[in-house]
N, C-alpha and C. Protein backbone atom coordinates (compact mmCIF):
# COMPACT_ATOMS: atom_id res chain seq x y z
N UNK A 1 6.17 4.22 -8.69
CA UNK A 1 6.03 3.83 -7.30
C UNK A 1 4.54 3.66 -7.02
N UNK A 2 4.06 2.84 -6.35
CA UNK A 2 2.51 2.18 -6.14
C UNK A 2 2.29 2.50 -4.50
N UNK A 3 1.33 3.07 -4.56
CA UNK A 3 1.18 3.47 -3.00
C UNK A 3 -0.60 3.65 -2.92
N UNK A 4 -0.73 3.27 -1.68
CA UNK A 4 -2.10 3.18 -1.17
C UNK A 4 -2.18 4.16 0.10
N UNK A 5 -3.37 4.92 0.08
CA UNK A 5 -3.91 5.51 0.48
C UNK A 5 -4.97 5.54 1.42
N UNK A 6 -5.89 5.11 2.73
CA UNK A 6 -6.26 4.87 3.75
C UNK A 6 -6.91 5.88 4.75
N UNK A 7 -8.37 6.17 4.23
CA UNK A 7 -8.69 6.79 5.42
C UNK A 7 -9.73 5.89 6.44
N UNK A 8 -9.64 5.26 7.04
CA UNK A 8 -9.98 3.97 7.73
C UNK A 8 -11.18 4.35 8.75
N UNK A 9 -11.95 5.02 8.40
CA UNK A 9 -13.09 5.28 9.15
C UNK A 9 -14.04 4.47 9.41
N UNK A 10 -15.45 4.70 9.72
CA UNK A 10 -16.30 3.77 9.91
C UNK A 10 -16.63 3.01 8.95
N UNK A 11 -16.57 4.15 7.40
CA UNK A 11 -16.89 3.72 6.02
C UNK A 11 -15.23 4.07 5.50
N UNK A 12 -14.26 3.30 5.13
CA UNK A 12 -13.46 3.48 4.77
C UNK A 12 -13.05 4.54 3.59
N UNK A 13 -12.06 4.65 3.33
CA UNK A 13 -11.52 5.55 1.46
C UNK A 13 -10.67 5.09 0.98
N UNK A 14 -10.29 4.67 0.18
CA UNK A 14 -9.02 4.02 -0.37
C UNK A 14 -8.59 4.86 -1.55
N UNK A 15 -7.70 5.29 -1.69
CA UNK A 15 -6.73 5.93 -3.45
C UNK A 15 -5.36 5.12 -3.44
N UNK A 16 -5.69 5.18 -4.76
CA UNK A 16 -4.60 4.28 -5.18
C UNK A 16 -3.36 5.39 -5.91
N UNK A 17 -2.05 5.28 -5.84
CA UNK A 17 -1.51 6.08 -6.80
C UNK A 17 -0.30 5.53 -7.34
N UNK A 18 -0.15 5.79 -8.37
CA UNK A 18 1.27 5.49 -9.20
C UNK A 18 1.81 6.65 -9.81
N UNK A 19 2.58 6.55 -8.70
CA UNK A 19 3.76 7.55 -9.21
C UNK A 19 3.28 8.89 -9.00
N UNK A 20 2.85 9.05 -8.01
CA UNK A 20 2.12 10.76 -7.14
C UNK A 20 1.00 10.82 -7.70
N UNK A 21 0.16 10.32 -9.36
CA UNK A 21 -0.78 10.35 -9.52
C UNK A 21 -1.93 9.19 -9.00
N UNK A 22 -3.27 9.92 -9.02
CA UNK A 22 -4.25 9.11 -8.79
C UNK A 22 -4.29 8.10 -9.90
N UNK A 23 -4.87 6.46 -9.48
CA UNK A 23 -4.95 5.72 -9.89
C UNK A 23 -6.48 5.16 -10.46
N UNK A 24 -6.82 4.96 -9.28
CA UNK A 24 -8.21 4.07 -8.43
C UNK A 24 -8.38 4.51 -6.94
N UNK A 25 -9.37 5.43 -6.85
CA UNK A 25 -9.97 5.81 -5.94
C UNK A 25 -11.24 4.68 -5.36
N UNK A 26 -12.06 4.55 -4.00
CA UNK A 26 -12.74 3.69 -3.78
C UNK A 26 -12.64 3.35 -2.65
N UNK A 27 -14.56 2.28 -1.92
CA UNK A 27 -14.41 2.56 -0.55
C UNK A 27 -14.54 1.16 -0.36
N UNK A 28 -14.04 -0.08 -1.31
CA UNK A 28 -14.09 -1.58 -1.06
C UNK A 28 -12.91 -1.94 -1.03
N UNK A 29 -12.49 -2.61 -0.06
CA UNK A 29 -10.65 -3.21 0.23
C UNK A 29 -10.93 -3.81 -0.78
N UNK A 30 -11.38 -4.56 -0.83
CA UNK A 30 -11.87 -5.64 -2.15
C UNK A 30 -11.06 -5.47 -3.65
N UNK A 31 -11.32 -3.91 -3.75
CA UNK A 31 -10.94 -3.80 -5.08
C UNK A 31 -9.51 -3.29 -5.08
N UNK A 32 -8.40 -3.24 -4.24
CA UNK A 32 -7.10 -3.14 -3.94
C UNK A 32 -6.19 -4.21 -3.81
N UNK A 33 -5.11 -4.37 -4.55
CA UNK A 33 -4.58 -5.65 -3.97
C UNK A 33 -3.72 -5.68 -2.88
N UNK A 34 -3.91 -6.97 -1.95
CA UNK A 34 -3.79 -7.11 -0.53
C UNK A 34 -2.12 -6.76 -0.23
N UNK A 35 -1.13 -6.94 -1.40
CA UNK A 35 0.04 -6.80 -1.36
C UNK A 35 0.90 -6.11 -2.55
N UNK A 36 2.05 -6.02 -2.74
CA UNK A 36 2.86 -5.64 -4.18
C UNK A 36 2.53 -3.91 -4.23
N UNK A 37 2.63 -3.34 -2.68
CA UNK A 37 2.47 -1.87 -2.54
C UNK A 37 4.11 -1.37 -2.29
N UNK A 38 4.52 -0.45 -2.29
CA UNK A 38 5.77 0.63 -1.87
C UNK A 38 5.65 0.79 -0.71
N UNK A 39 4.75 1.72 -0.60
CA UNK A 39 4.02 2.28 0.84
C UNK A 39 2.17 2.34 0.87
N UNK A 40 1.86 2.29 2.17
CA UNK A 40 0.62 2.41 2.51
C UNK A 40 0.51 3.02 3.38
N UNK A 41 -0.42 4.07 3.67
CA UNK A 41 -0.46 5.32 4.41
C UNK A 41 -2.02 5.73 4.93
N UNK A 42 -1.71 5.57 5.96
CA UNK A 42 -3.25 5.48 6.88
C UNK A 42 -3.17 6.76 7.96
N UNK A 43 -4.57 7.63 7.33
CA UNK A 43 -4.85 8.03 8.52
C UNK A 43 -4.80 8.17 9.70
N UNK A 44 -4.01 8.34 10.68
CA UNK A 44 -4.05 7.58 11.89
C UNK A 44 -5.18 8.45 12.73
N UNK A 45 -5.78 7.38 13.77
CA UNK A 45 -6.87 7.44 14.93
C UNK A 45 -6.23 7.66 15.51
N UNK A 46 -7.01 8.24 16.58
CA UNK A 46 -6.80 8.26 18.59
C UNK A 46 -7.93 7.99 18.80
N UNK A 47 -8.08 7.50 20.35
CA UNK A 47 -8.87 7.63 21.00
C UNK A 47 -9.16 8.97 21.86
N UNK A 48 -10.22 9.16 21.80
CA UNK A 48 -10.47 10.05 22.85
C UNK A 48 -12.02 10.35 23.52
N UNK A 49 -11.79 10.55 24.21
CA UNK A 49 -13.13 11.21 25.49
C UNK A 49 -14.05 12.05 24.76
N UNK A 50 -13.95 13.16 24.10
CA UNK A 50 -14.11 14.19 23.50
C UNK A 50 -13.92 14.50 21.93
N UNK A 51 -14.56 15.17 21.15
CA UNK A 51 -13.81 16.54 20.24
C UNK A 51 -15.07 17.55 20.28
N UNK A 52 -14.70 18.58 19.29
CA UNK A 52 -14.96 19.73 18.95
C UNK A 52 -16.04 19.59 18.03
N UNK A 53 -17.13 20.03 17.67
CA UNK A 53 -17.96 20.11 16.27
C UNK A 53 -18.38 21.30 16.68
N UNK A 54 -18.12 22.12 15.69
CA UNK A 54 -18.98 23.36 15.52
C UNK A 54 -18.83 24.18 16.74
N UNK A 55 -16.83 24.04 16.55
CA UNK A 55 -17.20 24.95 18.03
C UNK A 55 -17.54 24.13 19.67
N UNK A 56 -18.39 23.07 19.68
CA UNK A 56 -18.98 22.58 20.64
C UNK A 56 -18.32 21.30 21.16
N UNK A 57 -17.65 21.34 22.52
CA UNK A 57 -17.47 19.57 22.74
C UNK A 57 -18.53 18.57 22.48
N UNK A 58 -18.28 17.37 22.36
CA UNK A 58 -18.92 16.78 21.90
C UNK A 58 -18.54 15.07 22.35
N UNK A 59 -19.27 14.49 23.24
CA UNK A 59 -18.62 13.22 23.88
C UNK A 59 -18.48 12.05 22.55
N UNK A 60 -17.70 11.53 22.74
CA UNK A 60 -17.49 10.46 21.67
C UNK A 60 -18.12 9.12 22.57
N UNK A 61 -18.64 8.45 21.29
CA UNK A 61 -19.56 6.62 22.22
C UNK A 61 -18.43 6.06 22.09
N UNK A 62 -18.29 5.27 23.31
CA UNK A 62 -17.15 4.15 23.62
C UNK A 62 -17.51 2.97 22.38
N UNK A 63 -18.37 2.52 22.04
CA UNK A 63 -18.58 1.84 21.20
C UNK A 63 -17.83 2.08 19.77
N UNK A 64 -18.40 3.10 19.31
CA UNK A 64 -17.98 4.26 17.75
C UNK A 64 -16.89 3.65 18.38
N UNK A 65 -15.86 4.46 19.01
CA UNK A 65 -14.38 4.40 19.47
C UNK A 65 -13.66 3.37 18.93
N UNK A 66 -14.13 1.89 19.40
CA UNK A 66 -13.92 0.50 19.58
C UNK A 66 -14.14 0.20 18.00
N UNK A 67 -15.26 0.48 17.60
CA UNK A 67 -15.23 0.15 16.18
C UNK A 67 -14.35 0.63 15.42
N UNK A 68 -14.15 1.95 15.40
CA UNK A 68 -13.24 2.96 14.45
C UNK A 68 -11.54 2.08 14.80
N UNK A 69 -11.48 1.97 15.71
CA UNK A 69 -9.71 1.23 16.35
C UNK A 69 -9.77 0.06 15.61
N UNK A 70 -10.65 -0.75 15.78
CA UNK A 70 -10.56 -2.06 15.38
C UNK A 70 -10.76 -2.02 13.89
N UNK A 71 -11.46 -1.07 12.78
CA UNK A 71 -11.45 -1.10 11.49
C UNK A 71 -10.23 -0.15 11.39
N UNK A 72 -9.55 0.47 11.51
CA UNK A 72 -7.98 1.34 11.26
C UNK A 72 -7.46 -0.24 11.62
N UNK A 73 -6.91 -0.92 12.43
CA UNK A 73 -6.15 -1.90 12.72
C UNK A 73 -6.07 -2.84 11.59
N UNK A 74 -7.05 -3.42 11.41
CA UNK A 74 -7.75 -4.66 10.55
C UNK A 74 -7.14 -3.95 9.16
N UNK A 75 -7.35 -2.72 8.76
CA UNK A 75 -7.35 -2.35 7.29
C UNK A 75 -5.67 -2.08 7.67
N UNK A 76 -4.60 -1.79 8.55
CA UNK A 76 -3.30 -1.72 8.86
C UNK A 76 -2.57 -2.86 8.48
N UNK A 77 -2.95 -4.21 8.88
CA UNK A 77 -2.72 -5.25 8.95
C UNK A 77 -2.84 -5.91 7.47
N UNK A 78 -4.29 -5.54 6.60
CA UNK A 78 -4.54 -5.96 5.52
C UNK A 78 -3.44 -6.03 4.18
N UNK A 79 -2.82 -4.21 4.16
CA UNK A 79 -2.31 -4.50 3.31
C UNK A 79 -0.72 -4.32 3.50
N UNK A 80 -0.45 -5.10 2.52
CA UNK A 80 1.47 -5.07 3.06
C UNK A 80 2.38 -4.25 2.20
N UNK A 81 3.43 -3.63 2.79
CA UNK A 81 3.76 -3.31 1.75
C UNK A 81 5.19 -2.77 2.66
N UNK A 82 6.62 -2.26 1.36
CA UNK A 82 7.67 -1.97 1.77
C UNK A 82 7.76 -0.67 3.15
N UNK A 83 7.20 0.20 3.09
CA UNK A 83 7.33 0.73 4.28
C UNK A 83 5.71 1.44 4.27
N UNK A 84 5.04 1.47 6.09
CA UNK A 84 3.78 1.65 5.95
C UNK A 84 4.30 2.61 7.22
N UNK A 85 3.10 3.48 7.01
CA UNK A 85 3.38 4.90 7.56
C UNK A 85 1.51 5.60 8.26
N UNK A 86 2.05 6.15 9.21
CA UNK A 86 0.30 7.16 9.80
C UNK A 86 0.35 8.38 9.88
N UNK A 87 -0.90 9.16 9.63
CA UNK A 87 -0.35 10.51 9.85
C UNK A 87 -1.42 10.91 10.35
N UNK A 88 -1.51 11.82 11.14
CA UNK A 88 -2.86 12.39 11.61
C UNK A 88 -3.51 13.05 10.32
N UNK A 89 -4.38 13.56 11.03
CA UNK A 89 -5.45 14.14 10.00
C UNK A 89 -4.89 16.00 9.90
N UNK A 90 -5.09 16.13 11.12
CA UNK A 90 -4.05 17.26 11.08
C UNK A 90 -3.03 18.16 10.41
N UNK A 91 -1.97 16.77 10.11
CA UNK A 91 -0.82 17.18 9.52
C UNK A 91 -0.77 17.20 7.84
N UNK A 92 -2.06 16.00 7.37
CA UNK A 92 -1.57 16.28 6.16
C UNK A 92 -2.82 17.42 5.18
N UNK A 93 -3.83 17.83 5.75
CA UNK A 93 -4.38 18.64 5.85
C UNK A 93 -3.41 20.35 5.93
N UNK A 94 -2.51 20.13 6.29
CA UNK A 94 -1.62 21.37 6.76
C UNK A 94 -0.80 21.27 5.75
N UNK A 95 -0.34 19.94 5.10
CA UNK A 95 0.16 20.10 3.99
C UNK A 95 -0.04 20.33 2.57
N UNK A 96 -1.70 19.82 2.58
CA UNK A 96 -2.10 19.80 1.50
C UNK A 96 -2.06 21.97 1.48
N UNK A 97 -3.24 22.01 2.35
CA UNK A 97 -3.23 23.15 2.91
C UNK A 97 -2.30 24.32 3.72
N UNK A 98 -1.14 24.68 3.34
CA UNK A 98 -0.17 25.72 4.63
C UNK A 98 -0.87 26.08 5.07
N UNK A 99 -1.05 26.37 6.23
CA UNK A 99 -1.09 27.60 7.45
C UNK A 99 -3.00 26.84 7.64
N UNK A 100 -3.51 25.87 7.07
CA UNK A 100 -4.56 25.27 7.69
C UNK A 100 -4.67 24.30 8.73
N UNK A 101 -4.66 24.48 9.94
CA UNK A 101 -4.70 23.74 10.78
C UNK A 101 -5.82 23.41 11.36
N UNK A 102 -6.30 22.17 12.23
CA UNK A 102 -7.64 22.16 12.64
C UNK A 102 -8.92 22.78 11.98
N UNK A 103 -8.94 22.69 10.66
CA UNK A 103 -10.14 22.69 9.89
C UNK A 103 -10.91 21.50 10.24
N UNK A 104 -12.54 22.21 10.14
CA UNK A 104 -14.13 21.48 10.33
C UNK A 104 -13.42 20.53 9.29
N UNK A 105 -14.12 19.24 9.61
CA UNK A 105 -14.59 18.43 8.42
C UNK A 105 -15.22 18.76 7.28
N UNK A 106 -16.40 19.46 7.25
CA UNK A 106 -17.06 20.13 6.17
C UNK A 106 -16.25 20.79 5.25
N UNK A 107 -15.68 21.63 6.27
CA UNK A 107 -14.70 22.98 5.17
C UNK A 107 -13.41 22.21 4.56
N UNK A 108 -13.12 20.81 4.96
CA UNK A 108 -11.68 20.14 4.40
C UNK A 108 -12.62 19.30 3.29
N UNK A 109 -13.78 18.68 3.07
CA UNK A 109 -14.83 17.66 2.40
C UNK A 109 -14.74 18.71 1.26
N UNK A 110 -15.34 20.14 1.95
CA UNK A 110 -15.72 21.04 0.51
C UNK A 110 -14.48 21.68 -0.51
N UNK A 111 -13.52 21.70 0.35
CA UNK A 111 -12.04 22.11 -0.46
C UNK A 111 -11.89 20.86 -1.60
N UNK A 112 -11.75 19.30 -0.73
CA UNK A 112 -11.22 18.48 -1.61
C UNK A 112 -12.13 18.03 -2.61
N UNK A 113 -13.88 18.37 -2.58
CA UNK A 113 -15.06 18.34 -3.47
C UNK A 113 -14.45 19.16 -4.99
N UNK A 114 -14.18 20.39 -4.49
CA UNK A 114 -14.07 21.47 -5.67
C UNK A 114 -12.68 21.22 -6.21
N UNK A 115 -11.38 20.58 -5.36
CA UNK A 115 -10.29 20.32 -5.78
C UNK A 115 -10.06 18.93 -6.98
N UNK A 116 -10.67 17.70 -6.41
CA UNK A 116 -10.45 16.36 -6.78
C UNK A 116 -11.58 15.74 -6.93
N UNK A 117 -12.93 16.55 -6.67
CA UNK A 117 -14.40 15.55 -6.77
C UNK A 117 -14.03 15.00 -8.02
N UNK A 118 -14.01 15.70 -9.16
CA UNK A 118 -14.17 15.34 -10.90
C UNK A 118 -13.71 13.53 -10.72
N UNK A 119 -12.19 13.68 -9.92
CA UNK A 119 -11.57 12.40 -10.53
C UNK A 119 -12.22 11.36 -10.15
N UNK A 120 -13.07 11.55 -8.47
CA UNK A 120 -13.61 10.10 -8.31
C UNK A 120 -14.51 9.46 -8.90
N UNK A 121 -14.84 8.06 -8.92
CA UNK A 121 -15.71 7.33 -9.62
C UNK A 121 -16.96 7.76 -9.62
N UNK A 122 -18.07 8.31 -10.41
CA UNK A 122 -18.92 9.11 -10.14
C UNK A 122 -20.34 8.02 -9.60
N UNK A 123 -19.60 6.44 -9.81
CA UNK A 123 -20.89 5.83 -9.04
C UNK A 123 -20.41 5.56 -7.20
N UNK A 124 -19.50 5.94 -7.53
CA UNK A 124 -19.21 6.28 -5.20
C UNK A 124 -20.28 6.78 -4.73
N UNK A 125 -21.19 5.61 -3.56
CA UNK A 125 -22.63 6.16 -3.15
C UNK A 125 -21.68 7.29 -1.87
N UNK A 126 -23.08 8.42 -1.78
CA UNK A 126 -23.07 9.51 -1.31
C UNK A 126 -22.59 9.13 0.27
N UNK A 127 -23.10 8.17 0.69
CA UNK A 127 -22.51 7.62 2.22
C UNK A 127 -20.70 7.80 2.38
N UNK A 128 -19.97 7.55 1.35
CA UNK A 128 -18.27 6.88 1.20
C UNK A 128 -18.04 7.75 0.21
N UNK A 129 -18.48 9.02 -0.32
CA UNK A 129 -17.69 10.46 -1.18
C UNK A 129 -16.49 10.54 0.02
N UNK A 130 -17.14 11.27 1.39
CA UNK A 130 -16.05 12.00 1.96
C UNK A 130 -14.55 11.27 2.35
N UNK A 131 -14.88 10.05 2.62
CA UNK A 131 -13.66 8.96 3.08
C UNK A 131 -13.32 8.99 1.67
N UNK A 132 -13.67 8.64 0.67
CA UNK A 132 -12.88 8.34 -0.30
C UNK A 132 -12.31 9.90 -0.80
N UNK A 133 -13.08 11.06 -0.81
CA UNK A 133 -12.08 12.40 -0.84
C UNK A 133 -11.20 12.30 -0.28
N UNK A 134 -11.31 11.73 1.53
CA UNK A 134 -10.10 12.34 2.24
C UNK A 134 -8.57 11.25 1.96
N UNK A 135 -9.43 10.35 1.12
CA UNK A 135 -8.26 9.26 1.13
C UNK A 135 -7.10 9.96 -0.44
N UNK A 136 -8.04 10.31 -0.75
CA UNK A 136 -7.21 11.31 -2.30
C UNK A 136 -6.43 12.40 -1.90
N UNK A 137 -7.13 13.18 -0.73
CA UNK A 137 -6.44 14.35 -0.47
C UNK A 137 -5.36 13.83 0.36
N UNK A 138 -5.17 12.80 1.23
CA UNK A 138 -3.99 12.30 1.59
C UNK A 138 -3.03 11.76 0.38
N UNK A 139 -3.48 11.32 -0.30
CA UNK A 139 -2.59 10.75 -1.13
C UNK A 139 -1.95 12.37 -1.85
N UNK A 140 -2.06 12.89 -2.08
CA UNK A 140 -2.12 14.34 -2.60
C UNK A 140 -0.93 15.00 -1.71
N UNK A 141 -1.48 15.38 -0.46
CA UNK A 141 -0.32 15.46 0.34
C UNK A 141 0.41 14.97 0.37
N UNK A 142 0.52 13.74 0.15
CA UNK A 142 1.99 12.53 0.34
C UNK A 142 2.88 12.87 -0.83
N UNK A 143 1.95 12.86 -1.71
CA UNK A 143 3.43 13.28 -3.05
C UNK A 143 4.07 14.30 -3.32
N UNK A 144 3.32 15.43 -1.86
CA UNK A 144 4.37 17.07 -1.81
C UNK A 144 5.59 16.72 -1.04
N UNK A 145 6.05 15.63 -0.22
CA UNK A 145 6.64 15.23 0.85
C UNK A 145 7.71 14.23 0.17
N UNK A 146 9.16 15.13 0.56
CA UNK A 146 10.22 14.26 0.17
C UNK A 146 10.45 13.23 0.54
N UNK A 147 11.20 11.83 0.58
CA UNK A 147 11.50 11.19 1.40
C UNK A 147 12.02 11.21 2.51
N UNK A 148 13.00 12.15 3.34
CA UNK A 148 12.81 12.56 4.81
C UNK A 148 12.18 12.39 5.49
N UNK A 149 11.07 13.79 4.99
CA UNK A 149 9.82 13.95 5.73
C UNK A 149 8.82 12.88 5.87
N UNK A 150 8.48 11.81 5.14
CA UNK A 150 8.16 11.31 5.23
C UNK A 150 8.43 10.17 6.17
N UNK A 151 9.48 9.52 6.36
CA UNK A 151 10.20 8.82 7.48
C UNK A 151 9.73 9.06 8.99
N UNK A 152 9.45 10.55 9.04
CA UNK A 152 8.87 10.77 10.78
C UNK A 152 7.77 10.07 11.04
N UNK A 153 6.78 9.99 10.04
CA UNK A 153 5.56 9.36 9.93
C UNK A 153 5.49 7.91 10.07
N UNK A 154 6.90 6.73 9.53
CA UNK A 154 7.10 5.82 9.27
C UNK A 154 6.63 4.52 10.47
N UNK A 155 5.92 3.40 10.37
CA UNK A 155 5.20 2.87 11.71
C UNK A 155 6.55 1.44 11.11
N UNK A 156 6.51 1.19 10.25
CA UNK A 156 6.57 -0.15 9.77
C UNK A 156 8.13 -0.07 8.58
């Protein structure tokens, strides 16, 4: 089974997997093909007013916002495939992880560093490590998840 992986940020992540394993990790659509996927599984965004860092609210730029929506969309649209699915960040973090919920960015970057750094391409510039970690550690989560569970998630 061929499935793509999507963390659609400012600097994207892409993992590729066949058959629950990693494939091709990477932060260029470019190097993915646009179609002939199972499933494709994106991160999903919100918008919002606000979050949290360090403890601290923290206003989000309407701009950032607009960009981040419109690159999740664009990379949604890109690739096709038999059933395409979103999940928060949240949830599959909780799966990779039980009983971890609402983990820092840092502390989820440094888990999936010491877990899955080895496999990625070791010329991934330092800007697109963490998107392309978090796009592995989703893919990771996805292959603990029966087909059921997976269905709640289902957009497409």
């Amino acid at each position: 089974m061929r499935s793509l992986f999507c963390d659609p940020g400012s600097k994207p992540g892409f993992a590729w997997f066949e058959d629950n394993k990693l494939f091709r990790s990477g932060w260029e659509p470019e190097l993915f093909p646009e179609d002939g996927w199972f499933e494709v599984c994106h991160e999903a965004q919100h918008s919002a007013a606000s979050l949290y860092r360090n403890g601290r609210k923290v206003r989000i730029n309407r701009k950032s916002q607009s960009t981040l929506s419109f690159t999740a969309g664009r990379l949604f649209e890109k690739f096709s495939a038999q059933r395409k699915y979103r999940i928060l960040p949240d949830d599959w973090r909780g799966i990779l992880w039980p009983g971890a919920r609402r983990l820092p960015k840092p502390v989820v970057l440094a888990r999936l560093e010491t877990e899955v750094g080895t496999l990625l391409d070791p010329t991934t510039p330092k800007g697109h490590r963490g998107d392309v970690l978090e796009a592995v550690g989703l893919g990771l989560a996805w292959s603990r998840l029966t087909y059921e569970q997976k269905e709640k998630f289902r957009v497409e």
